[in-house]
PDB file of N, CA and C in Angstrom:
ATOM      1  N   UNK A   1      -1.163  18.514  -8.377  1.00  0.00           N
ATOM      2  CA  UNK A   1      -0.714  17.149  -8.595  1.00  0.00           C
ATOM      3  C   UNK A   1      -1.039  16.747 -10.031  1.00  0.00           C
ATOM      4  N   UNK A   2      -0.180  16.290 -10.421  1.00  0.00           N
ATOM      5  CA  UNK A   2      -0.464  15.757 -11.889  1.00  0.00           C
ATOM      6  C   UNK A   2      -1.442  14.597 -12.268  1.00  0.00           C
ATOM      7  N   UNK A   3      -2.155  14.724 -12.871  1.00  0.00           N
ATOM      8  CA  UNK A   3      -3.362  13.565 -13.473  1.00  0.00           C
ATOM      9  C   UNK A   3      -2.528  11.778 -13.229  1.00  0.00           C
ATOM     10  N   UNK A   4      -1.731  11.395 -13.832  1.00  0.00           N
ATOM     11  CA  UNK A   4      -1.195  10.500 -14.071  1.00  0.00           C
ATOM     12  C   UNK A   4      -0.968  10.182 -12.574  1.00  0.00           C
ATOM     13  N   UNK A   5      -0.476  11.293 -11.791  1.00  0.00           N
ATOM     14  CA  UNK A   5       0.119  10.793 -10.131  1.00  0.00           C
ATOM     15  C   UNK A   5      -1.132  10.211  -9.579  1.00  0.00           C
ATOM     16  N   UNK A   6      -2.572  11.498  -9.610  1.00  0.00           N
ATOM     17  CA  UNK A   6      -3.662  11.038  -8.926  1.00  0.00           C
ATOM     18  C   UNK A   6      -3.899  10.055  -9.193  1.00  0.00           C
ATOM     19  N   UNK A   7      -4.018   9.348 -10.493  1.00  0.00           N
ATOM     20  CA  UNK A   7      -4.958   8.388 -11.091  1.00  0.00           C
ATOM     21  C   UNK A   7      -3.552   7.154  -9.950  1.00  0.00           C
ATOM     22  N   UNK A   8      -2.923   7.256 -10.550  1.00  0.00           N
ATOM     23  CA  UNK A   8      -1.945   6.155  -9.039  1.00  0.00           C
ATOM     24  C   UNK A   8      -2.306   6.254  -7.883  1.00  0.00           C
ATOM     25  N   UNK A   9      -2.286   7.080  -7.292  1.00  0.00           N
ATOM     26  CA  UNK A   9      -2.607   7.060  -5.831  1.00  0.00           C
ATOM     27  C   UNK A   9      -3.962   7.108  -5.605  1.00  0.00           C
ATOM     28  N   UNK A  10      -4.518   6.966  -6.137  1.00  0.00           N
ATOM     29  CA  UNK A  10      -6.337   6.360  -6.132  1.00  0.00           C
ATOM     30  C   UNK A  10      -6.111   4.792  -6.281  1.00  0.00           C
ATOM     31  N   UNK A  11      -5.459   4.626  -6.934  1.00  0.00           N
ATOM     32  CA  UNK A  11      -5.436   3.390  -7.640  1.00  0.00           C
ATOM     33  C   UNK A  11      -4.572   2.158  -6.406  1.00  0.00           C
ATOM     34  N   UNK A  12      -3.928   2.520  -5.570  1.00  0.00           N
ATOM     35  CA  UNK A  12      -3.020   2.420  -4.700  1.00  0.00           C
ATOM     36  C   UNK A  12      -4.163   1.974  -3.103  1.00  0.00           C
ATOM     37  N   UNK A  13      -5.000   3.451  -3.275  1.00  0.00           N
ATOM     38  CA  UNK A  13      -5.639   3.494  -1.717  1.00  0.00           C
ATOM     39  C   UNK A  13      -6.956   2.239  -2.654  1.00  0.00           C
ATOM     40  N   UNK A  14      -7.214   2.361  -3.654  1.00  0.00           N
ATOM     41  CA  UNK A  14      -8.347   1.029  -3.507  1.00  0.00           C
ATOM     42  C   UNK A  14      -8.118   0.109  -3.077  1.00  0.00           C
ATOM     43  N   UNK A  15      -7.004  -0.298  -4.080  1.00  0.00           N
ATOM     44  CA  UNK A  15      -6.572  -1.779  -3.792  1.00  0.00           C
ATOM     45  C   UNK A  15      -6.563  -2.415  -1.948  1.00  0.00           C
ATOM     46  N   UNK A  16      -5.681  -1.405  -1.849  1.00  0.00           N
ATOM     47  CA  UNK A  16      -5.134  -1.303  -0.175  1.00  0.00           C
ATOM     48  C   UNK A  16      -6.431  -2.257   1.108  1.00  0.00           C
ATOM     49  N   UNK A  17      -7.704  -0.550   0.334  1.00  0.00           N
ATOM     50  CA  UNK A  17      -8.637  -0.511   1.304  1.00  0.00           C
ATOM     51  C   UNK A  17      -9.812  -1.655   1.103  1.00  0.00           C
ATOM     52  N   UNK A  18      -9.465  -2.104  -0.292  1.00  0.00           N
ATOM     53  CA  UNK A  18     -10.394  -3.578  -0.393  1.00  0.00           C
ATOM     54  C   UNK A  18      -9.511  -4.688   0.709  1.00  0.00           C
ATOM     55  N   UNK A  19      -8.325  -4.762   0.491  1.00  0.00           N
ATOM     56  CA  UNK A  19      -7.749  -6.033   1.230  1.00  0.00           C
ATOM     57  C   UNK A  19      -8.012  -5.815   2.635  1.00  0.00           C
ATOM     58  N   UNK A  20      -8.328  -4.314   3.176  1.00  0.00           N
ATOM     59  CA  UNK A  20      -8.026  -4.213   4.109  1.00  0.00           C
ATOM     60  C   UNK A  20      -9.585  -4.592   5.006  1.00  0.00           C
ATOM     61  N   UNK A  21     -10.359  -4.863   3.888  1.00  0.00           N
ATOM     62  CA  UNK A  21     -11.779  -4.798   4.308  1.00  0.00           C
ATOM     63  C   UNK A  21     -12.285  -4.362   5.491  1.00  0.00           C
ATOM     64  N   UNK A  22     -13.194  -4.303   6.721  1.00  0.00           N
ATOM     65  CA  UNK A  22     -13.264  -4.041   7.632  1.00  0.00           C
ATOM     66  C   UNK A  22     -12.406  -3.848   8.561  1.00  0.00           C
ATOM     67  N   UNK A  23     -11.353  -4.446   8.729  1.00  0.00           N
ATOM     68  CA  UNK A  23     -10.355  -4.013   9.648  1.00  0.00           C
ATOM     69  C   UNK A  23     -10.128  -2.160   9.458  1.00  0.00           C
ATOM     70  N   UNK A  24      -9.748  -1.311  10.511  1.00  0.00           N
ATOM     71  CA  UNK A  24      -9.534   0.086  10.153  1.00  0.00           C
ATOM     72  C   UNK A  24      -7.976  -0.059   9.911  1.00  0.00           C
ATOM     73  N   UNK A  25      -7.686   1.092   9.749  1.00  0.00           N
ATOM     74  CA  UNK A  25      -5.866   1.549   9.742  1.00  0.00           C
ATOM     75  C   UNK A  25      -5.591   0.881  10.657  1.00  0.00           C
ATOM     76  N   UNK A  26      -6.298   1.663  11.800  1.00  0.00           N
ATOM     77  CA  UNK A  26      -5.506   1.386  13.150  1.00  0.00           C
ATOM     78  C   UNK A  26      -5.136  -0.275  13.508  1.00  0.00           C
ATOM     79  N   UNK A  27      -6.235  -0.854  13.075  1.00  0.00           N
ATOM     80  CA  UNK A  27      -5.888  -2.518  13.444  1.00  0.00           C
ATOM     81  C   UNK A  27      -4.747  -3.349  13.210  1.00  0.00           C
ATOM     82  N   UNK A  28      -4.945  -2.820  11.363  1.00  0.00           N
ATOM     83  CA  UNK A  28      -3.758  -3.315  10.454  1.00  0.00           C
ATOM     84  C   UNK A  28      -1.986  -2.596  11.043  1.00  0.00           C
ATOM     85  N   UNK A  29      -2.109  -0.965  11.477  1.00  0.00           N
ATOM     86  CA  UNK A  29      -1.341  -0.583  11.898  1.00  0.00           C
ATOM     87  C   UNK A  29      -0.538  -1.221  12.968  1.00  0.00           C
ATOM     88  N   UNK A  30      -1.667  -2.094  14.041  1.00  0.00           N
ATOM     89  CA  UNK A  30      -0.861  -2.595  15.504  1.00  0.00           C
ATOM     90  C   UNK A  30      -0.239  -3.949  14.874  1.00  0.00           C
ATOM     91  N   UNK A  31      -1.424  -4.460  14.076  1.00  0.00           N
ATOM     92  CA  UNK A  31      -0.644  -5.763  13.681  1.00  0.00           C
ATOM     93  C   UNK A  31       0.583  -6.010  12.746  1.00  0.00           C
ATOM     94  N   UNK A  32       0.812  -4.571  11.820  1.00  0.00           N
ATOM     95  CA  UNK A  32       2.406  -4.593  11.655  1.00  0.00           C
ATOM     96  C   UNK A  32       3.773  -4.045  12.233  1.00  0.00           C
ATOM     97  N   UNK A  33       3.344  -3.877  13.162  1.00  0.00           N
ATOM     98  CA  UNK A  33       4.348  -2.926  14.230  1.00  0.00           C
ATOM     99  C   UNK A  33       4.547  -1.507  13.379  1.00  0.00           C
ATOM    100  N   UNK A  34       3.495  -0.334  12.994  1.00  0.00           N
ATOM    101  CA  UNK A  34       3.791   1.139  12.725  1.00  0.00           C
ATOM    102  C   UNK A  34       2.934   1.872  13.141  1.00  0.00           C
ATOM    103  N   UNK A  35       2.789   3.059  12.947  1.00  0.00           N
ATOM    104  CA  UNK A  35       1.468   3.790  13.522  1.00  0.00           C
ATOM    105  C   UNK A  35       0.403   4.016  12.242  1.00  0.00           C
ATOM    106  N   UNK A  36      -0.698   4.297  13.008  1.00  0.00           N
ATOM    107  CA  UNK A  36      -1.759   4.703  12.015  1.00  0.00           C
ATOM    108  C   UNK A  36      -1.227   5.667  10.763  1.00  0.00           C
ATOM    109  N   UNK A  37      -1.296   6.754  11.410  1.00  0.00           N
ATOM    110  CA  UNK A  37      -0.508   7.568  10.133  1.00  0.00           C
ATOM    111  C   UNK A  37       0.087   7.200   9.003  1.00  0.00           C
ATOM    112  N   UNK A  38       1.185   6.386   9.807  1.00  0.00           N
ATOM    113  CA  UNK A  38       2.457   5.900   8.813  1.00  0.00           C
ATOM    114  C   UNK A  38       1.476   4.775   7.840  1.00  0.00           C
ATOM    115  N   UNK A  39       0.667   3.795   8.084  1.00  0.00           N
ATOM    116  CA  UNK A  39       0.167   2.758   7.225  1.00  0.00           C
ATOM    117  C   UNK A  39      -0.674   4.014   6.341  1.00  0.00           C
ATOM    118  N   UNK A  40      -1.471   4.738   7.076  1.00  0.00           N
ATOM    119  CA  UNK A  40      -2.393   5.330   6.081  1.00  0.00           C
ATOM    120  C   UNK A  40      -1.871   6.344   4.652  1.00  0.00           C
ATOM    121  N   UNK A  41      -0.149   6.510   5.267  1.00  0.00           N
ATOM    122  CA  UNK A  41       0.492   7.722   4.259  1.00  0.00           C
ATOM    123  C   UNK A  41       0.805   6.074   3.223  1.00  0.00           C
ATOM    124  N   UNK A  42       0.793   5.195   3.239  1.00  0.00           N
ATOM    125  CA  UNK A  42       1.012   3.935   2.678  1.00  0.00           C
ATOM    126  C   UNK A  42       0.014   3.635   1.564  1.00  0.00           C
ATOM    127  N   UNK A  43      -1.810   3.781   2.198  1.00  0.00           N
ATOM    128  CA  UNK A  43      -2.708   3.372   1.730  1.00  0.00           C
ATOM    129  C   UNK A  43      -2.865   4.240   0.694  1.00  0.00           C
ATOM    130  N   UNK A  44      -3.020   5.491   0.851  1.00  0.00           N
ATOM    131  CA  UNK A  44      -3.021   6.849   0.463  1.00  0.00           C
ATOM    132  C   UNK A  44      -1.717   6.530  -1.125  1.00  0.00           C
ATOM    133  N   UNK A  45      -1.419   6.586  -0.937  1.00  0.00           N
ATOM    134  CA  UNK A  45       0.071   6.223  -1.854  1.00  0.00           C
ATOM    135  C   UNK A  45       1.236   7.546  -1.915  1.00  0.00           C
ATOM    136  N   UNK A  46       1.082   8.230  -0.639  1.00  0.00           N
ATOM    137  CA  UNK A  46       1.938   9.519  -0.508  1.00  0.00           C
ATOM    138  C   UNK A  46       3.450   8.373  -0.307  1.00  0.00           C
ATOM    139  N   UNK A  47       3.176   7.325   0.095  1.00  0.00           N
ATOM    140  CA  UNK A  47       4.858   7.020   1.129  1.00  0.00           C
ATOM    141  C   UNK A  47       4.564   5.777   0.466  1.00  0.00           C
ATOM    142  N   UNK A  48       5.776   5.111  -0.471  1.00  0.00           N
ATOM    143  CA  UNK A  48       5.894   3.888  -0.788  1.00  0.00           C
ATOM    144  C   UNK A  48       6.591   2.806   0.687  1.00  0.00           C
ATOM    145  N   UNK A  49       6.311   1.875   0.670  1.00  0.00           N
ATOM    146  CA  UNK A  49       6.733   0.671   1.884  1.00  0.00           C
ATOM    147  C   UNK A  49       8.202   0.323   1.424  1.00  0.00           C
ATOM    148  N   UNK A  50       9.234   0.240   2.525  1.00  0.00           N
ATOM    149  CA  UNK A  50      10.368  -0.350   2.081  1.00  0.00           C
ATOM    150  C   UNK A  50       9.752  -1.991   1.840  1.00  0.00           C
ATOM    151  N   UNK A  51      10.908  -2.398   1.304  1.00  0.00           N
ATOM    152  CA  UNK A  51      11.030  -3.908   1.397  1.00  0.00           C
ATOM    153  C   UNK A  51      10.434  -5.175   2.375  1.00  0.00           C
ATOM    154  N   UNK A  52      10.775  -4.813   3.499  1.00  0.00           N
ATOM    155  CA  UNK A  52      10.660  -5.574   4.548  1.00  0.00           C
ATOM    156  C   UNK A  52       9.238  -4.558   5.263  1.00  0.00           C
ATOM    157  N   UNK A  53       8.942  -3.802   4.979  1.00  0.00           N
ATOM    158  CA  UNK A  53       7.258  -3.356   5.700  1.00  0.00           C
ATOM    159  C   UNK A  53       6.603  -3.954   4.538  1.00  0.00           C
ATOM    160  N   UNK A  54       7.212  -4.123   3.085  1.00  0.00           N
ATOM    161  CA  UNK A  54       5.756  -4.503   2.333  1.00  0.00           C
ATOM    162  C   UNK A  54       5.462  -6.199   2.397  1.00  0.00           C
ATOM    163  N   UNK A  55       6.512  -6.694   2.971  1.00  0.00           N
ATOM    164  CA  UNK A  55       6.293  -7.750   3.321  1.00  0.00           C
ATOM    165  C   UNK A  55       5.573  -8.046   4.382  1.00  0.00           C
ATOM    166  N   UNK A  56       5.675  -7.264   5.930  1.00  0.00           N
ATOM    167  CA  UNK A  56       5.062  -7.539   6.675  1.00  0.00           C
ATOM    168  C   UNK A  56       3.370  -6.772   6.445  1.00  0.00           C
ATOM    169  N   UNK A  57       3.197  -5.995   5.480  1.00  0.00           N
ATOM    170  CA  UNK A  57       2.300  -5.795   5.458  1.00  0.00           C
ATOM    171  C   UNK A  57       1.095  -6.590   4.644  1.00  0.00           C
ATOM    172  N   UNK A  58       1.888  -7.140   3.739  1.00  0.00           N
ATOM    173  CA  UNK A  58       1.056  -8.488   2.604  1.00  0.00           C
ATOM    174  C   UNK A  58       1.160  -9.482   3.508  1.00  0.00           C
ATOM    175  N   UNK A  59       2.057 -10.143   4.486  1.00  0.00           N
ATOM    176  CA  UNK A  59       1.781 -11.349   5.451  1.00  0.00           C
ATOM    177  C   UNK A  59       0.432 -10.760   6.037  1.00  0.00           C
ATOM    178  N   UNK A  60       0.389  -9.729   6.772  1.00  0.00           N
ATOM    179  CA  UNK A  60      -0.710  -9.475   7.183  1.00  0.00           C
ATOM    180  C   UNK A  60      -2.251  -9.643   6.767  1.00  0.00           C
ATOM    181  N   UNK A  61      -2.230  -8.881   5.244  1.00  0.00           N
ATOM    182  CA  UNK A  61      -3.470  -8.916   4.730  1.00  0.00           C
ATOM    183  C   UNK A  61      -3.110  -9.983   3.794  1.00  0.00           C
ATOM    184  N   UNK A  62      -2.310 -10.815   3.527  1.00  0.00           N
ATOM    185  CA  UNK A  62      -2.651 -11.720   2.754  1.00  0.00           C
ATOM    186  C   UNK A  62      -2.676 -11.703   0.749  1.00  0.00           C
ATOM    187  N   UNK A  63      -1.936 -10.790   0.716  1.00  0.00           N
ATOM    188  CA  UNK A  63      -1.307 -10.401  -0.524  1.00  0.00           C
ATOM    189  C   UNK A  63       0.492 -11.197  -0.777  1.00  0.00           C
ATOM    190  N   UNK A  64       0.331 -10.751  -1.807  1.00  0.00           N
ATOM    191  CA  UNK A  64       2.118 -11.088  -2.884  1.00  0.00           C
ATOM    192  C   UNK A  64       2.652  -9.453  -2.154  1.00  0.00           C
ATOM    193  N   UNK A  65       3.784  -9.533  -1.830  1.00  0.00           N
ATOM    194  CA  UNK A  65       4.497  -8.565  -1.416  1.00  0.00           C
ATOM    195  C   UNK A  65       4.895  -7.663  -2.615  1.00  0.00           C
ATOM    196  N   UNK A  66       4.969  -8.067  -3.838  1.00  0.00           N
ATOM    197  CA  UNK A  66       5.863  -7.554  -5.218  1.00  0.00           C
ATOM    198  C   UNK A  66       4.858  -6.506  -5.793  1.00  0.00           C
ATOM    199  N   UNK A  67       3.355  -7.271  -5.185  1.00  0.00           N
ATOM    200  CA  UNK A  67       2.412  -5.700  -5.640  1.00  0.00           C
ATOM    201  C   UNK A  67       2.616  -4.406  -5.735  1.00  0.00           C
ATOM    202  N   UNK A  68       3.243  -4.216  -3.989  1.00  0.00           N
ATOM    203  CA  UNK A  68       3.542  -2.886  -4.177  1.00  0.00           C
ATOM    204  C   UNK A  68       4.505  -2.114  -5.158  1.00  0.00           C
ATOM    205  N   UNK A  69       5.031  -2.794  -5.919  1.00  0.00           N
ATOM    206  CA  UNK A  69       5.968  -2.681  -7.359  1.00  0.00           C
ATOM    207  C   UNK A  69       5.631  -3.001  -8.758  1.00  0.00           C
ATOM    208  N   UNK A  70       4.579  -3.388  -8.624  1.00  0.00           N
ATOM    209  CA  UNK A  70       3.871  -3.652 -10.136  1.00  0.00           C
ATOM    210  C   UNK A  70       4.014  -2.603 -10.885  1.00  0.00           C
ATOM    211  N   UNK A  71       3.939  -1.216 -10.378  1.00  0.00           N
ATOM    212  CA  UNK A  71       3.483   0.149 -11.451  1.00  0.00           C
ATOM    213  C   UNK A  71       5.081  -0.151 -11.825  1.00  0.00           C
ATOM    214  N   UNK A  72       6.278  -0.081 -11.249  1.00  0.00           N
ATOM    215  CA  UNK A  72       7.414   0.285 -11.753  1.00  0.00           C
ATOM    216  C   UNK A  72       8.011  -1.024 -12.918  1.00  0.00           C
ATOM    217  N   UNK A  73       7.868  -2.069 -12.352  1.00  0.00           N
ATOM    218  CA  UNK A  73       8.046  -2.862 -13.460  1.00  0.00           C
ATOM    219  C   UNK A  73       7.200  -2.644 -14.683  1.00  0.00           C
ATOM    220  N   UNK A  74       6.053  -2.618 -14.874  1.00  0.00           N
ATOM    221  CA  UNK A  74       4.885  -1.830 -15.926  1.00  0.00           C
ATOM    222  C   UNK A  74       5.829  -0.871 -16.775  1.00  0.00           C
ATOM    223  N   UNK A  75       6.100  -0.133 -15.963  1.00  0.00           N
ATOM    224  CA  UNK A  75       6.649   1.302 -16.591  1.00  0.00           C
ATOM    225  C   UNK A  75       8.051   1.016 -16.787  1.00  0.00           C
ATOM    226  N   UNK A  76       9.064  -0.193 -16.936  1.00  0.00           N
ATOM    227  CA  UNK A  76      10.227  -0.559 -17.080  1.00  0.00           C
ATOM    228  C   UNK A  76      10.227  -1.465 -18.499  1.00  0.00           C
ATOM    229  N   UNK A  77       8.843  -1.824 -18.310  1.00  0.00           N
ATOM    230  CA  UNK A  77       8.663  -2.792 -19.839  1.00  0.00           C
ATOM    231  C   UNK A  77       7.813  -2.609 -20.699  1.00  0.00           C
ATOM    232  N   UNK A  78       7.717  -1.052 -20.322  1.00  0.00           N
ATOM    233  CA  UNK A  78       6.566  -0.385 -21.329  1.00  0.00           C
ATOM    234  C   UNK A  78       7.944   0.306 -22.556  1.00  0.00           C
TER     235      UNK A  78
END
């Protein structure tokens, strides 16, 4: 994996796993209608969220939905 990818997908599962504070996967998982896996390939930053999961997933924890897009705008106006 390339340096630049890791340093993202570290950067991806922090953020994630601070908002997610004590709650596990699994919690956050029931409360957005997906499975564990699927949120954790999320947290992890292997699997970006469509549209409408990153929404239900920031209603959930209480985030801006557009986060999950910050790196690409960054890298659009760099």
């Amino acid at each position: 994996m390339h340096y630049a990818v890791e340093r993202k997908v570290s950067e991806m599962m922090k953020w994630l796993v601070e908002l997610r504070g004590e709650r596990s996967q699994q919690m956050v998982a029931d409360e957005i209608g997906m499975s564990q896996s699927g949120y954790a390939s999320i947290e992890t930053g292997a699997r970006r969220p469509s549209v409408k999961l990153a929404k239900r997933i920031a209603a959930a924890m209480g985030f801006d939905w557009t986060k999950f897009y910050e790196d690409d705008e960054d890298q659009r106006g760099a």
